[in-house]
C-alpha atoms as a PDB file:
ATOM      1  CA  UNK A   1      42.478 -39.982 -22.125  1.00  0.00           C
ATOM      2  CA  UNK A   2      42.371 -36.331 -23.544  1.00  0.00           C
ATOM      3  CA  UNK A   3      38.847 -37.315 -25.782  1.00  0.00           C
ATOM      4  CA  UNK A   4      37.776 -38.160 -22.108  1.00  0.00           C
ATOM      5  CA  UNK A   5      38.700 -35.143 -20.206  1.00  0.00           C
ATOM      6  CA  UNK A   6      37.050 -32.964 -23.313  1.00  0.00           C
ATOM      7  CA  UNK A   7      33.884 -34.600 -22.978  1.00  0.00           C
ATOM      8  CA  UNK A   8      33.874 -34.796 -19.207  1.00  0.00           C
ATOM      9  CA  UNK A   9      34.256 -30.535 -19.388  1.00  0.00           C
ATOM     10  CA  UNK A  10      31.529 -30.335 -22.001  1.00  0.00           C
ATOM     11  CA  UNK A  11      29.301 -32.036 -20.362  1.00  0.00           C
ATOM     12  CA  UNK A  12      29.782 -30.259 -16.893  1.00  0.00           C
ATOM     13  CA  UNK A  13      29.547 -27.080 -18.968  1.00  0.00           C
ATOM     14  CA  UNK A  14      26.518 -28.156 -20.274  1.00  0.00           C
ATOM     15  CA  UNK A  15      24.978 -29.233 -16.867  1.00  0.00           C
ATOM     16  CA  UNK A  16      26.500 -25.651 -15.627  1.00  0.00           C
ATOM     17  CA  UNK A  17      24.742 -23.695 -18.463  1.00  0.00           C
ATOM     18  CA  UNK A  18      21.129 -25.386 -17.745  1.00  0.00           C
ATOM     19  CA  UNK A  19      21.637 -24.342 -14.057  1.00  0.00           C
ATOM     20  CA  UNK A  20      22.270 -21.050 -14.715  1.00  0.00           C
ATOM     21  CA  UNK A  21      18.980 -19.219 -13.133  1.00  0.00           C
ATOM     22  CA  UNK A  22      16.908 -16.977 -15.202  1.00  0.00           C
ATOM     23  CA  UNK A  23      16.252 -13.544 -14.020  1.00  0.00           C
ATOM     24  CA  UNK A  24      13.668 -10.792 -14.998  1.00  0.00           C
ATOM     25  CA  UNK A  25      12.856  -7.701 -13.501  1.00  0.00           C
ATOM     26  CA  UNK A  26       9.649  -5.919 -13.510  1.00  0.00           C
ATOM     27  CA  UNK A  27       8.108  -2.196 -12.527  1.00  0.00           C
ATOM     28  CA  UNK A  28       5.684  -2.834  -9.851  1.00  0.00           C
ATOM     29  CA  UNK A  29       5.387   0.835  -9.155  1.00  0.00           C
ATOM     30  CA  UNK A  30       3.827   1.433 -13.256  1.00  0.00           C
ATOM     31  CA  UNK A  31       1.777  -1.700 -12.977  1.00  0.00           C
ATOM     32  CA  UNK A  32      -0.427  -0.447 -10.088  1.00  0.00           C
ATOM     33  CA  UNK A  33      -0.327   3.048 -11.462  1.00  0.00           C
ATOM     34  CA  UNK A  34      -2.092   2.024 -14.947  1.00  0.00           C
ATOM     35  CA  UNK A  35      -4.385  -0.712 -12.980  1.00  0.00           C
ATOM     36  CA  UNK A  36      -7.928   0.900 -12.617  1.00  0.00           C
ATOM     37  CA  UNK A  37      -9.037  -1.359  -9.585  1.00  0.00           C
ATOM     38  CA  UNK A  38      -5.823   0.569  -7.620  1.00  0.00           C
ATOM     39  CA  UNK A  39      -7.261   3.840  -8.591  1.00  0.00           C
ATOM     40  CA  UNK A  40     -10.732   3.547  -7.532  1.00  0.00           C
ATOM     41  CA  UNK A  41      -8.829   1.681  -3.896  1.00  0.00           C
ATOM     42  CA  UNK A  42      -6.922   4.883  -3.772  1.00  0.00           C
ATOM     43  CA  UNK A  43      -9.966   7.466  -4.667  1.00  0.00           C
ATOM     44  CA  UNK A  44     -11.897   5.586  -1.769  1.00  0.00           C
ATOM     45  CA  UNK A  45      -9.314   5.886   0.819  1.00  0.00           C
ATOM     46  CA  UNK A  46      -8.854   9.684  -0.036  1.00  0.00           C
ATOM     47  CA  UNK A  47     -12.956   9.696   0.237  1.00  0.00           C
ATOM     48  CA  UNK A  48     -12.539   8.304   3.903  1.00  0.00           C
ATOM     49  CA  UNK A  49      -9.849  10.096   4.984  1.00  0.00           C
ATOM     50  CA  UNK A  50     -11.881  13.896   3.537  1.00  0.00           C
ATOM     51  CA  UNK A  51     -14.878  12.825   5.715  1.00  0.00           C
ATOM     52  CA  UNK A  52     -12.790  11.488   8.611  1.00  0.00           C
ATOM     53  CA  UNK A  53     -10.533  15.081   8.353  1.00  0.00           C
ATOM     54  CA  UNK A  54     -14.307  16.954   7.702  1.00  0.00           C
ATOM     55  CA  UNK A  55     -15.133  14.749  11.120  1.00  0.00           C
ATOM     56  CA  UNK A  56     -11.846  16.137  12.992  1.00  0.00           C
ATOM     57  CA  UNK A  57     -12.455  19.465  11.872  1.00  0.00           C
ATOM     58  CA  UNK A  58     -16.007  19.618  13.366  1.00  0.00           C
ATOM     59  CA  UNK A  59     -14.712  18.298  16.434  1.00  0.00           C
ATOM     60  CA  UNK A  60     -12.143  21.072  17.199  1.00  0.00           C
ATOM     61  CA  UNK A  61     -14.144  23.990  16.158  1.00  0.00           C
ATOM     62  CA  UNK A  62     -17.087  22.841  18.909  1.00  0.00           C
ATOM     63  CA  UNK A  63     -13.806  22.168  21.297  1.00  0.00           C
ATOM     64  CA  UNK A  64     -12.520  26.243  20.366  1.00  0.00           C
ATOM     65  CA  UNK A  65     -16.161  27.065  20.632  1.00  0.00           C
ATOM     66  CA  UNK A  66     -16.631  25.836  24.193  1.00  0.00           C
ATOM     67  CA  UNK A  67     -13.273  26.962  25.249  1.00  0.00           C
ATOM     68  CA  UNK A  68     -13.856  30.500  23.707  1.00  0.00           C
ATOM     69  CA  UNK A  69     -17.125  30.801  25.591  1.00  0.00           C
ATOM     70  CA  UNK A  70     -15.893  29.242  28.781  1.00  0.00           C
ATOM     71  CA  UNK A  71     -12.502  31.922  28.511  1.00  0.00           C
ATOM     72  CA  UNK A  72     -15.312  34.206  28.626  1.00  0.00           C
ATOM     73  CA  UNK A  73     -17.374  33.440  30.861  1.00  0.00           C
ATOM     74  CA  UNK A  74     -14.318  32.276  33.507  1.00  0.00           C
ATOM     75  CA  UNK A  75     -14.438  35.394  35.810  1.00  0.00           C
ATOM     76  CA  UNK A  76     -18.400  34.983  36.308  1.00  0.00           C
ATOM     77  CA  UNK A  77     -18.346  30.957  37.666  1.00  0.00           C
ATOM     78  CA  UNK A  78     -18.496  30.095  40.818  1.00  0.00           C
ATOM     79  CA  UNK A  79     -15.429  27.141  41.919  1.00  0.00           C
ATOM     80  CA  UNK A  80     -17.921  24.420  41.138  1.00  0.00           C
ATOM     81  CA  UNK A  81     -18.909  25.494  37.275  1.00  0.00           C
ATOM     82  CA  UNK A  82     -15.652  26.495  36.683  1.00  0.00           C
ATOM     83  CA  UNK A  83     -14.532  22.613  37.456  1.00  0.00           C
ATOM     84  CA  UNK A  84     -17.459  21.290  36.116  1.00  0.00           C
ATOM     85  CA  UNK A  85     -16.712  23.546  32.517  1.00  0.00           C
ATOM     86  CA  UNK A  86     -12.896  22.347  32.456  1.00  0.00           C
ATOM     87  CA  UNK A  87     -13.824  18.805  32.744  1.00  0.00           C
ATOM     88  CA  UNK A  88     -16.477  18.636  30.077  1.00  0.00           C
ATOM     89  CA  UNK A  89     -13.195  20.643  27.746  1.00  0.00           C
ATOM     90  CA  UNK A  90     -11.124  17.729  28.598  1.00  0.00           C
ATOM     91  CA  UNK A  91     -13.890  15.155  27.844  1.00  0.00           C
ATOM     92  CA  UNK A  92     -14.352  17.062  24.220  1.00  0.00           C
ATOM     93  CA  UNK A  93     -10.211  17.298  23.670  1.00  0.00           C
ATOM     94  CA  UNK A  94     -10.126  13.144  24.869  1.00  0.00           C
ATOM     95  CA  UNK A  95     -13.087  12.433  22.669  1.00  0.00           C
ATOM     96  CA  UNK A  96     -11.470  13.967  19.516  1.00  0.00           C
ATOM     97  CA  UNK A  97      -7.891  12.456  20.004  1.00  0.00           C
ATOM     98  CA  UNK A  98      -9.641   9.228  20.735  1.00  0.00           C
ATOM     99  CA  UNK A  99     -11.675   9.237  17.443  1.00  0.00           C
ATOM    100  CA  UNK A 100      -8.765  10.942  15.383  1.00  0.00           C
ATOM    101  CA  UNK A 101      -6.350   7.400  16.768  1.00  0.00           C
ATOM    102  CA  UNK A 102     -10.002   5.086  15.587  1.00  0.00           C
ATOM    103  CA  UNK A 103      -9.916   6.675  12.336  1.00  0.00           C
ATOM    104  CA  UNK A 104      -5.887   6.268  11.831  1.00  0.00           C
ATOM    105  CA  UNK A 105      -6.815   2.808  12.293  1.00  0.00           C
ATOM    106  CA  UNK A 106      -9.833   2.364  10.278  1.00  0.00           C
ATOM    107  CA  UNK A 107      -7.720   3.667   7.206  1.00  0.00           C
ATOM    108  CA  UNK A 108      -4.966   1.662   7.844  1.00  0.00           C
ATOM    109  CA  UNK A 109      -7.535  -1.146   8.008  1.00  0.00           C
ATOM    110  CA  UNK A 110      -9.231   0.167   4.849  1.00  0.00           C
ATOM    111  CA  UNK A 111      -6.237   0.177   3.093  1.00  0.00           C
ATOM    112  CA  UNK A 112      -5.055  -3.417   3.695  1.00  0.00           C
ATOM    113  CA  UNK A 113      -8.910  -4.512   2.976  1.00  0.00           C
ATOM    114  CA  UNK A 114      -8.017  -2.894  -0.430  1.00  0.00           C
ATOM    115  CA  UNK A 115      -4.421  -3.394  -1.210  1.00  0.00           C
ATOM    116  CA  UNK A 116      -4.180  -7.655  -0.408  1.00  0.00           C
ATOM    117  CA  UNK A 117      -6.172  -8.275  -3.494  1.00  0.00           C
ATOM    118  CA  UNK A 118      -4.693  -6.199  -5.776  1.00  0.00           C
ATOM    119  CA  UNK A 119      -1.349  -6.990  -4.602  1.00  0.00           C
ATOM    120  CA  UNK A 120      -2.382 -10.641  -4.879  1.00  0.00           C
ATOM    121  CA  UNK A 121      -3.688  -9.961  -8.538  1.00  0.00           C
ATOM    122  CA  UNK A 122       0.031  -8.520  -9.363  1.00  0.00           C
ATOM    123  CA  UNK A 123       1.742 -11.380  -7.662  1.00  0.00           C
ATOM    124  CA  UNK A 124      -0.633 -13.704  -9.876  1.00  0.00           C
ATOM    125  CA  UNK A 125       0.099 -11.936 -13.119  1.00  0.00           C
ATOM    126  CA  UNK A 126       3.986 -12.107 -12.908  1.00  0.00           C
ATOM    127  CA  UNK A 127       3.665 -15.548 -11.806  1.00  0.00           C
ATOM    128  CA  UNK A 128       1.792 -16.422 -15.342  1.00  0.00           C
ATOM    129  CA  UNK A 129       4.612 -14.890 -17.089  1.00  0.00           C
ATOM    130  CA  UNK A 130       7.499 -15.984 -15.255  1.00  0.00           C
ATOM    131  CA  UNK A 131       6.085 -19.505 -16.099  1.00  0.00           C
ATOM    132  CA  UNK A 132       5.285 -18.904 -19.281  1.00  0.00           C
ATOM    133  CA  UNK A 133       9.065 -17.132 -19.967  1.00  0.00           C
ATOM    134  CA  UNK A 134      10.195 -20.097 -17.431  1.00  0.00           C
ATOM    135  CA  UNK A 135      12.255 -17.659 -15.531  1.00  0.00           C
ATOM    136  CA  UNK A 136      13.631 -18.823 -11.660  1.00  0.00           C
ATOM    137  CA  UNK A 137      13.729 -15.224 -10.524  1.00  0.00           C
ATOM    138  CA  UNK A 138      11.128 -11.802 -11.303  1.00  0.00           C
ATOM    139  CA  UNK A 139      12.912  -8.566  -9.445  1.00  0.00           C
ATOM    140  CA  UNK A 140      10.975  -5.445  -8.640  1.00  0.00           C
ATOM    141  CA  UNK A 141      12.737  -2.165  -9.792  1.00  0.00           C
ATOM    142  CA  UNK A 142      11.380   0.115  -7.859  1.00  0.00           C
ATOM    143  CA  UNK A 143      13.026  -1.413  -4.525  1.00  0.00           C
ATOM    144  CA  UNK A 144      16.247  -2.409  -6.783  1.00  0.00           C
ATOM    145  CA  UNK A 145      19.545  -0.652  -5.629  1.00  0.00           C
ATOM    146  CA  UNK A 146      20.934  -1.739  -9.193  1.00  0.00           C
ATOM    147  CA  UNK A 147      19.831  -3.657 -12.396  1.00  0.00           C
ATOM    148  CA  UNK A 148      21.199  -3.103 -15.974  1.00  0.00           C
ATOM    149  CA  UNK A 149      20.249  -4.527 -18.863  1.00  0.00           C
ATOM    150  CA  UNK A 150      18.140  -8.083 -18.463  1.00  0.00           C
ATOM    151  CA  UNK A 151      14.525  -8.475 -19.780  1.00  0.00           C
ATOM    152  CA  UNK A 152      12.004  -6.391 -18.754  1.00  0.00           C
ATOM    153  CA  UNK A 153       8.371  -7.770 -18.456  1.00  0.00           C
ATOM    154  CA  UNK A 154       6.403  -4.986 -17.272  1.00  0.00           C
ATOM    155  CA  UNK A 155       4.466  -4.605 -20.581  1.00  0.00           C
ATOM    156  CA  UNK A 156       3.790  -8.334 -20.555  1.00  0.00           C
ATOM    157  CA  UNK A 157       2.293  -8.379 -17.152  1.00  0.00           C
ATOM    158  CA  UNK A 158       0.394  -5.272 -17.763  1.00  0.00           C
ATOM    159  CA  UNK A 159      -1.471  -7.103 -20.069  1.00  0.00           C
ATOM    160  CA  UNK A 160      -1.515 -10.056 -18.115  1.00  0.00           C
ATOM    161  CA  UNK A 161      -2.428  -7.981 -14.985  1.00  0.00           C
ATOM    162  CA  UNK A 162      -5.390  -5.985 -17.029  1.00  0.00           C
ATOM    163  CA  UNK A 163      -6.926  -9.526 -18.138  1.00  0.00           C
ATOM    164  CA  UNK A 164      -6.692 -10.643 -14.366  1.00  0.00           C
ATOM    165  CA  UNK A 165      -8.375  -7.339 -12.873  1.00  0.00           C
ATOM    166  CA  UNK A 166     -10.940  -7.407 -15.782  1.00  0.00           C
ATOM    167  CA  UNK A 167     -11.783 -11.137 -14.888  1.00  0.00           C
ATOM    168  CA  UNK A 168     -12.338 -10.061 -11.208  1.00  0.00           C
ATOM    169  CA  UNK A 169     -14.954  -7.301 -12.093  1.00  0.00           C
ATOM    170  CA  UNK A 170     -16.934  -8.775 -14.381  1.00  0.00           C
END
């Protein structure tokens, strides 16, 4: 009976040790920092926002323009111009908030065009090596409260990562 209730708990420990779940964490932060398809994304999204800022800036110097000369020319309209000059100053400010809100969303639009496949190409790379480690679980350190210890694969799906982004510009 005691032979029987040994090899009942090694087997159950056994069976417990295979369940266990293997974990891995990774620095997704460093990986799109050394990937070169990220920094050209990011050097074209700081192109579009300069010329969209350049854009802005254009617009509210001809708005300060007309509003100096109108300021200046106030006292010398008759009723009628004077409307007619305050309404074409609110046309100019709506115009320029309206285009500054279309080009908030054309870079927010830019950036998801640009960020989904290189996210993707990440996601693709730690799934190789979690498969190839056969891991159950990759965490990201960067939005980790706490990790100590475990094994890190952020060199392995660097490489992994480089050979992926390489394949997709070739």
């Amino acid at each position: 009976m005691k032979k029987i209730i040994i090899l009942l708990l090694a087997i159950s420990s056994f069976g417990m040790y295979n369940a266990q779940s293997k974990i891995a964490h990774v620095n997704s932060q460093k990986l799109l920092d050394t990937l070169p398809s990220r920094k050209a994304a990011l050097k074209q999204l700081q192109d579009f926002e300069g010329a969209g800022m350049k854009e802005l800036q254009e617009m509210e110097a001809d708005l300060q323009k007309s509003y100096q000369k109108y300021m200046a020319d106030q006292a010398t309209l008759s009723p009628v111009m004077k409307q007619y000059e305050e309404e074409r100053l609110q046309k100019k400010q709506y115009a320029m908030q309206t285009r500054e809100q279309e080009l908030q969303q054309q870079m927010q639009t830019l950036s998801t065009d640009l960020n989904t496949p290189i996210l993707k190409r990440v996601q693709k790379a730690v799934d190789v090596v979690a498969e190839r480690k056969k891991l159950n679980y990759v965490i990201d350190e960067s939005v980790t409260l706490y990790f100590k210890g475990g094994v890190d694969l952020t060199s392995e799906v660097l490489i992994e990562l480089l050979k992926i982004d390489a394949e997709e510009f070739k």
